[in-house]
Protein backbone atom coordinates (compact mmCIF):
# COMPACT_ATOMS: atom_id res chain seq x y z
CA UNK A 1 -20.67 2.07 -14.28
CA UNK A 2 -19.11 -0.96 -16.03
CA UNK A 3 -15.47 0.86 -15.98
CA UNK A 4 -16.12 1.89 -11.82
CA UNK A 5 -17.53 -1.87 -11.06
CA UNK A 6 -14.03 -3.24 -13.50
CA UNK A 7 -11.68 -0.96 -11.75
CA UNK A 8 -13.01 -1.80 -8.10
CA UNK A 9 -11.33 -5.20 -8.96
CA UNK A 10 -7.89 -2.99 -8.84
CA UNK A 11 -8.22 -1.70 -5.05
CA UNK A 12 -7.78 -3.98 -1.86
CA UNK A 13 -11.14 -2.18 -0.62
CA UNK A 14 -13.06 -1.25 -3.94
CA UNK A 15 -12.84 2.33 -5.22
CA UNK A 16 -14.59 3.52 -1.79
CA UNK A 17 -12.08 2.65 0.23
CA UNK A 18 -12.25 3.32 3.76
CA UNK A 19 -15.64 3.96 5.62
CA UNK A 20 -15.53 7.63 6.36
CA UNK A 21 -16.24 7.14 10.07
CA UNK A 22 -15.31 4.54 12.27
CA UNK A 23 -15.62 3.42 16.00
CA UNK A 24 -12.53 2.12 18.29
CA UNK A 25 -12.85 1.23 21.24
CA UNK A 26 -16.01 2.64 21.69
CA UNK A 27 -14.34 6.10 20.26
CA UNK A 28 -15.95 7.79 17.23
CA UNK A 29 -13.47 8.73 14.42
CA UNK A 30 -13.82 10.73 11.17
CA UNK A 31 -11.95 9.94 7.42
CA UNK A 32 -9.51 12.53 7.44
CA UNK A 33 -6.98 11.25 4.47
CA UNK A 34 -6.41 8.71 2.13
CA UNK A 35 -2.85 8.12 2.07
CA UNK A 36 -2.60 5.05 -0.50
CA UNK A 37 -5.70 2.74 -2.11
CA UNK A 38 -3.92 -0.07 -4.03
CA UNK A 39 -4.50 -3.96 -4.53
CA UNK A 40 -2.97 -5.23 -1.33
CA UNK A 41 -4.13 -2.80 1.06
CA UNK A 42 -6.08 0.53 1.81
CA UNK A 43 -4.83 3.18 4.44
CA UNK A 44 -6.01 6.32 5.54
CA UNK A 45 -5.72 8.69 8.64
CA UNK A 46 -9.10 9.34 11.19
CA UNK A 47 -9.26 12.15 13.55
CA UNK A 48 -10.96 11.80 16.54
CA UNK A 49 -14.79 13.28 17.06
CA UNK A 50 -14.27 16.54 18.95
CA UNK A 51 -16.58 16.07 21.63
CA UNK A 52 -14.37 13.11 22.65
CA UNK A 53 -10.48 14.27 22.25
CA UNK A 54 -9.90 14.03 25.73
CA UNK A 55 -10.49 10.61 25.99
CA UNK A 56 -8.18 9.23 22.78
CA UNK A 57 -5.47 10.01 20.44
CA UNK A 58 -5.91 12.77 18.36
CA UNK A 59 -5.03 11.48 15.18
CA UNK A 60 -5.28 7.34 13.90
CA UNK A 61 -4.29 5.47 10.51
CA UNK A 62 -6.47 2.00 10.00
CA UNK A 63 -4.95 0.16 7.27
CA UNK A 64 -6.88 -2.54 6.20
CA UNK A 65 -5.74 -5.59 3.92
CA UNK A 66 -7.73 -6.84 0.49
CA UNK A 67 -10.93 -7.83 1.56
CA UNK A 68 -12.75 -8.55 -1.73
CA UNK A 69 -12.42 -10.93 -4.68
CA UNK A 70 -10.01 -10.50 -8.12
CA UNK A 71 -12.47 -10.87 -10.86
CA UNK A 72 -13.88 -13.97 -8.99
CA UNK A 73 -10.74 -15.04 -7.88
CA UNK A 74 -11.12 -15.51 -4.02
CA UNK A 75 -8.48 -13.02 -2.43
CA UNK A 76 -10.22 -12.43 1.28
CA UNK A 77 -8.05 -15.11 3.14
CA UNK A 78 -4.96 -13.66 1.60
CA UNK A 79 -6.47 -10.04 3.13
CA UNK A 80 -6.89 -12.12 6.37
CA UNK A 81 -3.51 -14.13 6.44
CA UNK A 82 -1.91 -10.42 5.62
CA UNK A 83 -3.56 -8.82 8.34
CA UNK A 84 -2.81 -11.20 11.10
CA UNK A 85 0.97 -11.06 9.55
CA UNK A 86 1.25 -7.61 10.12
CA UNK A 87 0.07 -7.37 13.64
CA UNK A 88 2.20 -9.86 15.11
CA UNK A 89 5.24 -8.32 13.04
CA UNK A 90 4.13 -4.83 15.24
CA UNK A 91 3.04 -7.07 18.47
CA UNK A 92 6.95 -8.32 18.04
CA UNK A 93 8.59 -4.80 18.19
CA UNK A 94 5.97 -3.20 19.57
CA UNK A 95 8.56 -2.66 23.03
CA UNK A 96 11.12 -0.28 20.34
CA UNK A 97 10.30 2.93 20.14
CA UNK A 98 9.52 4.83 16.45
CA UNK A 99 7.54 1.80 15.12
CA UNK A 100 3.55 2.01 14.79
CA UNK A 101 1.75 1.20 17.93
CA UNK A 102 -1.11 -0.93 17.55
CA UNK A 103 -4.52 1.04 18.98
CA UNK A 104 -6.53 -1.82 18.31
CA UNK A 105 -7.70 -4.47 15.57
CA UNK A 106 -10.18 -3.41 13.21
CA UNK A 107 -12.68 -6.36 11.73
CA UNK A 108 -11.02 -9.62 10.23
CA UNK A 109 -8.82 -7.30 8.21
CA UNK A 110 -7.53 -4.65 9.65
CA UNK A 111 -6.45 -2.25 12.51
CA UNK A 112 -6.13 0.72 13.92
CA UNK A 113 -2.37 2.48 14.68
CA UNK A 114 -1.20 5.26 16.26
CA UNK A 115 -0.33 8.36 13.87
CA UNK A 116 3.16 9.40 13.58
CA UNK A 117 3.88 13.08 12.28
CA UNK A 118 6.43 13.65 10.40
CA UNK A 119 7.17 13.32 6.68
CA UNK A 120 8.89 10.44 4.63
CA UNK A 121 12.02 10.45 2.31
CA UNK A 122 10.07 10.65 -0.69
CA UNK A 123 9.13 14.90 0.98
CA UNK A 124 12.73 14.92 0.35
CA UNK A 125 12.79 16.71 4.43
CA UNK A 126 15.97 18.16 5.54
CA UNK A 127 17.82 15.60 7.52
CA UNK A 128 20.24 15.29 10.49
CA UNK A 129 23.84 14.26 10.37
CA UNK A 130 22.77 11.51 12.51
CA UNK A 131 19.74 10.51 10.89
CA UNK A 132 20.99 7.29 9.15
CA UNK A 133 22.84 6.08 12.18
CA UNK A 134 19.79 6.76 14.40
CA UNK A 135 18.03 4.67 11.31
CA UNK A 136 20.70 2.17 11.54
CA UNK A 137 20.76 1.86 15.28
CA UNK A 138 16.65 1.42 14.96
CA UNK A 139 17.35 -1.30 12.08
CA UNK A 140 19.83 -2.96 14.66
CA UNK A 141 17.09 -3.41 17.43
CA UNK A 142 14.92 -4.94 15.06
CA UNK A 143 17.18 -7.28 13.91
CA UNK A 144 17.90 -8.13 17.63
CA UNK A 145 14.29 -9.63 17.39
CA UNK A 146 15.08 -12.03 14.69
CA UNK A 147 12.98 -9.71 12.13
CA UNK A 148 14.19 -9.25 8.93
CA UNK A 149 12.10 -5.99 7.72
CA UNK A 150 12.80 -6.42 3.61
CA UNK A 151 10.88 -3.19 2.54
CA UNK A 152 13.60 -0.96 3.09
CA UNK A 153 13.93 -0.13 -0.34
CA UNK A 154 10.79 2.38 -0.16
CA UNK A 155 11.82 5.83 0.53
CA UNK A 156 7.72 6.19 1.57
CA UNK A 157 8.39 3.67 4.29
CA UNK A 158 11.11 5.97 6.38
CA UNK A 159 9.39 8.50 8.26
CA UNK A 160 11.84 11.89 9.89
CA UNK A 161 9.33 12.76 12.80
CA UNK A 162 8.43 16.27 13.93
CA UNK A 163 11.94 15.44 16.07
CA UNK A 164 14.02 14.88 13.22
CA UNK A 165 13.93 10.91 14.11
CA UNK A 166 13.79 8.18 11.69
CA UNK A 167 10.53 6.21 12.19
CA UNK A 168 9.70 3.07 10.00
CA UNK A 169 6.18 1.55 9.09
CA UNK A 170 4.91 -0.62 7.19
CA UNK A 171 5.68 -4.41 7.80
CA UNK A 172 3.67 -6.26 5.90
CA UNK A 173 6.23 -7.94 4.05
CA UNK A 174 8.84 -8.46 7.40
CA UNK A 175 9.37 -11.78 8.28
CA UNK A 176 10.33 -13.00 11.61
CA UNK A 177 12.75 -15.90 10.88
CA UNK A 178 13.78 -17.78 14.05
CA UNK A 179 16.93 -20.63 14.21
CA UNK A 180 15.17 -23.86 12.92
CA UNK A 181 16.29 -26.91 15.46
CA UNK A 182 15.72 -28.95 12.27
CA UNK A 183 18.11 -26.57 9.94
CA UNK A 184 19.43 -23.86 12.05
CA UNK A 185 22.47 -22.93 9.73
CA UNK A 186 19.57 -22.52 6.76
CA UNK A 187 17.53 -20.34 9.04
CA UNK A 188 20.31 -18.39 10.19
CA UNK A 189 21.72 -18.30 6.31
CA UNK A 190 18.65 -16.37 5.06
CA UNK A 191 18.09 -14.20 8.19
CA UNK A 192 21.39 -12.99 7.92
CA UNK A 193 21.03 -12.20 3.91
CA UNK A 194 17.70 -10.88 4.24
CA UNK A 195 18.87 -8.53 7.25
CA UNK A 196 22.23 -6.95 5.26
CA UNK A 197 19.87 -6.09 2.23
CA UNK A 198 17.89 -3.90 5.12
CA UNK A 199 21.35 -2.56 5.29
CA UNK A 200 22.40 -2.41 2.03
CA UNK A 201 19.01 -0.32 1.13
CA UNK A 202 19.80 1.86 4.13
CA UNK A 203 23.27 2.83 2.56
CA UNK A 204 21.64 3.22 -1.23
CA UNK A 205 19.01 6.03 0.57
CA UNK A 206 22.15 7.87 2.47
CA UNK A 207 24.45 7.57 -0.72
CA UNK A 208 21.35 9.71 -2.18
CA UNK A 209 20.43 12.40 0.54
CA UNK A 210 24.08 12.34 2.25
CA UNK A 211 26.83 11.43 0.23
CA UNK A 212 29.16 13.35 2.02
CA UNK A 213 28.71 11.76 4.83
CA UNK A 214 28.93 7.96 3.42
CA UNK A 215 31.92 5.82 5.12
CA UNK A 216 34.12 3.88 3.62
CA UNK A 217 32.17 0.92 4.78
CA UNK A 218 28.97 1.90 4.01
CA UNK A 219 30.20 2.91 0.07
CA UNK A 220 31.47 -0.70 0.37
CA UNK A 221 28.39 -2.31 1.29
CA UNK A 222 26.31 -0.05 -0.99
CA UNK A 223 28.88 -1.42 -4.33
CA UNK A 224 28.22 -5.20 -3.13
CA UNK A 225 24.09 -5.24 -3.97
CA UNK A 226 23.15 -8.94 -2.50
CA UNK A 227 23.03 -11.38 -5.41
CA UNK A 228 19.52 -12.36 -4.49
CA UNK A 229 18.55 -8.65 -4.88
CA UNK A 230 20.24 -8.97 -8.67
CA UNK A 231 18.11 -11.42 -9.38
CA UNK A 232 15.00 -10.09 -7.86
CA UNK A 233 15.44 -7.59 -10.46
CA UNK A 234 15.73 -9.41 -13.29
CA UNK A 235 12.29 -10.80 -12.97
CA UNK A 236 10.53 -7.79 -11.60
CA UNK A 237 12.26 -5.11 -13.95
CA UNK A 238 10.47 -7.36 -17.25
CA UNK A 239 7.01 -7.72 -14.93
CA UNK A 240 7.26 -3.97 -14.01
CA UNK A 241 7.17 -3.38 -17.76
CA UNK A 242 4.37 -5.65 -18.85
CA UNK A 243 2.30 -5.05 -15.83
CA UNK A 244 2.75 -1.08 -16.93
CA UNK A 245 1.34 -1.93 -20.55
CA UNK A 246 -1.67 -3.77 -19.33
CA UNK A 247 -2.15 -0.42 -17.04
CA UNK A 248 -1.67 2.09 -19.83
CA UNK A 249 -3.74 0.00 -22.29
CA UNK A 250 -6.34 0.22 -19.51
CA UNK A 251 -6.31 3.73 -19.03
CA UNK A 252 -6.94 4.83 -22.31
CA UNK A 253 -9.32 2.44 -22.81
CA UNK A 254 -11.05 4.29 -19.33
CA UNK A 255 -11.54 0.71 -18.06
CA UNK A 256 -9.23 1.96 -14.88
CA UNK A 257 -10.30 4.78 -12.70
CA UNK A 258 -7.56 6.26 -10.36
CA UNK A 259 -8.48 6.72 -7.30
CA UNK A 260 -8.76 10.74 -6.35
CA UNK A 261 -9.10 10.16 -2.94
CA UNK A 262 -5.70 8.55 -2.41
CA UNK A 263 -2.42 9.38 -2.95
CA UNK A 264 -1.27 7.89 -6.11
CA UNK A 265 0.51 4.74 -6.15
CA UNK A 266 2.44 2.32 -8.86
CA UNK A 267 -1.24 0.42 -9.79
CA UNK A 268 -3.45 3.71 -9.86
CA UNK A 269 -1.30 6.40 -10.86
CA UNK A 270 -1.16 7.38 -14.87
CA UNK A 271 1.83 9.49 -14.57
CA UNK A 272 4.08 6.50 -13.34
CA UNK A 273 2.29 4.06 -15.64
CA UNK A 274 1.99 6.08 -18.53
CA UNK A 275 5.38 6.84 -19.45
């Protein structure tokens, strides 16, 4: 009991997660999947009660932000702050296609998205020639909107849908960085930087799954990693390795208790952790 109540400290929703059924807009929906359970936020997929598939989407994903404490440490505003983030990020692109489309807010920390089918990068899927301009060209409209989308480095982020599209999720980190009137050229400094390591990510994942295909400029722009992307790893490649001690001290001590229910991720997962 002590180790369970210890490691619910370790999930943004406790070890139980998502309710297993939920109501939208007056619809009734049933747990279907966990897809990941870690400190900043819980998501899963719901399918819709049978009796009432006529009258809603077949398939949901709620995603809800940390809505409980650290050890004491007050963490619900952050849940609430990240929440609100997210769905004005989505409200913002929400008019380009292969994005999530909101269904409807769920409590103070949450809501509810459309599913998209399909598998991500990490499946390694077969892919189109085309795929990685069609992800460029969908990179390009939201960059149109001022939105610099930062997570691009996550292979689990890039969806190929039952169409062979790309499809991205996940923008909880985006920012939407309009030209300051008090310091436009520092606005438009960091937007521009922030966008070309979308791009710069983009050609790292094509290098991988389609070399052959790479251009010349996108080899280029691939060889010239951003300097503040150097430096980003210089403090998170030390903190990667000290936060993976505390976790493998943890786990054989059985204070942490994966979560089964979710796919594994970087916080919860032994075999990443453990090595």
């Amino acid at each position: 009991m002590k180790a369970e109540a210890f490691s619910n400290n370790f999930y943004a929703a406790g070890l139980n997660g998502l309710p297993e059924r939920i109501t939208v807009k007056g619809k009734d929906f049933q747990l279907w999947q966990v897809l990941k359970n870690d400190f900043f936020a819980v998501t899963g997929i719901y399918l819709i009660d049978p009796q009432q598939a006529n009258s809603a989407p077949p398939k949901v994903v709620l995603k809800m932000a940390r809505c409980r404490s650290f050890f004491g440490l007050p963490l619900k505003w952050l849940g609430k702050l990240m929440c609100r983030h997210e769905m004005r990020m989505l409200a913002l692109v929400k008019e380009i296609p292969n994005v999530p489309q909101i269904y409807s807010p769920y409590g103070k920390y949450g809501f509810v998205y459309n599913y998209i089918p399909g598998n991500t990068l990490d499946d390694r899927p077969c892919l189109d020639p085309a795929f990685f301009d069609e992800l460029r060209d969908l990179l390009k409209k939201i960059h149109q909107r001022n939105i610099a989308y930062i997570d691009m480095n996550k292979r689990g982020n890039i969806i190929v849908g039952e169409d062979g599209k790309p499809r991205l999720i996940d923008f909880q980190i985006s920012r939407h960085i309009k030209t300051s009137p008090i310091l436009p050229a520092l606005s438009h400094y960091i937007r521009k930087h922030l966008q070309h390591a979308d791009i710069y990510h983009l050609c790292k994942h094509k290098r991988k799954f389609q070399p052959h295909l790479l251009t010349s400029d996108e080899l280029a722009t691939y060889k010239n990693r951003p300097g503040w992307i150097k430096a980003h790893r210089l403090i998170a490649n030390p903190y990667r390795t000290i936060r993976r001690s505390i976790l493998r001290f943890l786990h054989k001590k059985c204070f942490l208790i994966p979560d089964k229910n979710a796919n594994p991720t970087p916080e919860t997962d032994p075999d990443r952790y453990l090595k």
